[in-house]
Each structure stands twice: as C-alpha cells, then as structure tokens.
Protein backbone atom coordinates (compact mmCIF):
# COMPACT_ATOMS: atom_id res chain seq x y z
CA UNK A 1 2.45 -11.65 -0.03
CA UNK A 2 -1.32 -11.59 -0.68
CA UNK A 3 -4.37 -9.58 -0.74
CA UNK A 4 -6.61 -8.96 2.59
CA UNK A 5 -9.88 -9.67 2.07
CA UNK A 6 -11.44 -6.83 3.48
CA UNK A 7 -9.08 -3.45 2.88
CA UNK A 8 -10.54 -0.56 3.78
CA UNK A 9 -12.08 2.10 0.96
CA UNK A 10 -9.10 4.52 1.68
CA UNK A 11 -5.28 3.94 2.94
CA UNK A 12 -5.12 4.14 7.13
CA UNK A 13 -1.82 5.22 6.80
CA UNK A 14 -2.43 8.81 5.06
CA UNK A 15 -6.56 8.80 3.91
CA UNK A 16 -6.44 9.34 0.18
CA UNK A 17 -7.23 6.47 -2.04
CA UNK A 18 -4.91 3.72 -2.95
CA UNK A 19 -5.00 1.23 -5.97
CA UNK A 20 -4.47 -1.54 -4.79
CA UNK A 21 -2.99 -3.59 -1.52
CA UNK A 22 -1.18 -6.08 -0.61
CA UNK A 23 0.60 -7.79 2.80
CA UNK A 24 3.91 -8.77 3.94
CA UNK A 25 5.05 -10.56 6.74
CA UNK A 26 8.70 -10.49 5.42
CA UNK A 27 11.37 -7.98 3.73
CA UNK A 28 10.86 -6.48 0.77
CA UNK A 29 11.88 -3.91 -1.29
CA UNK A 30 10.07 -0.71 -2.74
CA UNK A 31 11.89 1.32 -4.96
CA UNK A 32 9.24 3.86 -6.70
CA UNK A 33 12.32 6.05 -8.41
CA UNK A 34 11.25 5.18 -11.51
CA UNK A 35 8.05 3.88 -11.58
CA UNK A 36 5.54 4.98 -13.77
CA UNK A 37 2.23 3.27 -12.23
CA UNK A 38 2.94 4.15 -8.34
CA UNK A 39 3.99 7.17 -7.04
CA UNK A 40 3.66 6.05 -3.14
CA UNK A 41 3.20 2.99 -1.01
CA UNK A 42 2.08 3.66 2.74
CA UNK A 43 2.90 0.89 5.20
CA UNK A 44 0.37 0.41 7.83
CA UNK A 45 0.62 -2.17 11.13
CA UNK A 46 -2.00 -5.09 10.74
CA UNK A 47 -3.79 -6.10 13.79
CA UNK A 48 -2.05 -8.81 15.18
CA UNK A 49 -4.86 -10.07 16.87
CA UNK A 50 -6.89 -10.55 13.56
CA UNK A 51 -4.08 -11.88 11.40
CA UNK A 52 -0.67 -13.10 13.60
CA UNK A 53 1.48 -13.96 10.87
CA UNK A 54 1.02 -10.52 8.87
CA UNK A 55 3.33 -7.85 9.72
CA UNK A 56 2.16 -4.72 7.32
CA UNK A 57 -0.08 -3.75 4.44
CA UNK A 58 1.17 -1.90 1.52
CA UNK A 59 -1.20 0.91 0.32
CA UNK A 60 -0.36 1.81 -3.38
CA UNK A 61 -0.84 4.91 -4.93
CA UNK A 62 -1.08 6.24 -8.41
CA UNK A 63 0.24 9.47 -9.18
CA UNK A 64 -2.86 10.96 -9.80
CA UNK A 65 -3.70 9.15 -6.36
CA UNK A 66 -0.71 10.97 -4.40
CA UNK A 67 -1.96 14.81 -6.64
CA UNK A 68 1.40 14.07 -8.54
CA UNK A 69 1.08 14.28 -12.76
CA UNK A 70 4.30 12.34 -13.68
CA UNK A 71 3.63 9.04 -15.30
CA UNK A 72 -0.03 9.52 -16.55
C-alpha cells in the first residue's frame, strides 16, 4: 500500500471529498462497521498504463465527508 502522488482534489469514484488515499495492488480488507473516523471508502480502477502494478485506489471518507453525523 502507499500514497499516489498526485490524487485528485475529490474521489472519481462518487465526487465528494475524501480524507485521505491510498493504493492496493493486493487483498485487503475494509470493515467500516464500527469505525469512528471513516464512514466510506470508494474503490476506483488506476490507469494501468500510468502505474502497472497498482490495481485500485481507496478514497476515504469521514462521516461528515459521506453527510453522515455518527462518529464526530
């Protein structure tokens, strides 16, 4: 896992902003049941041209982030 180096200002996947991001090229778990930082994570293709061993980014977002007000 590690952080691209240029994300974009809002998540690709859904268009709100994210917290932070981060990319996988293998399995992982996300389990946001009882989290009280995140409230979503939107997975989003990378360009395999630009980056052939990535496989997603992870787009993070709050609750406040996702217009939820649980865990703030």
């Amino acid at each position: 896992m590690y952080v691209p180096e240029d994300p974009p200002e809002t998540c690709p996947a859904c268009g709100d902003p994210y917290a932070s991001v981060s990319r996988h090229n293998d399995g992982f778990v996300v389990n946001l049941l009882d989290n009280e930082r995140y409230r979503r994570v939107c997975f989003h293709p990378v360009d395999r041209d630009a980056d052939p061993e990535a496989a997603f980014d992870c787009f993070h977002h709050t609750h406040r982030q996702a217009g939820s007000s649980a865990g703030e």
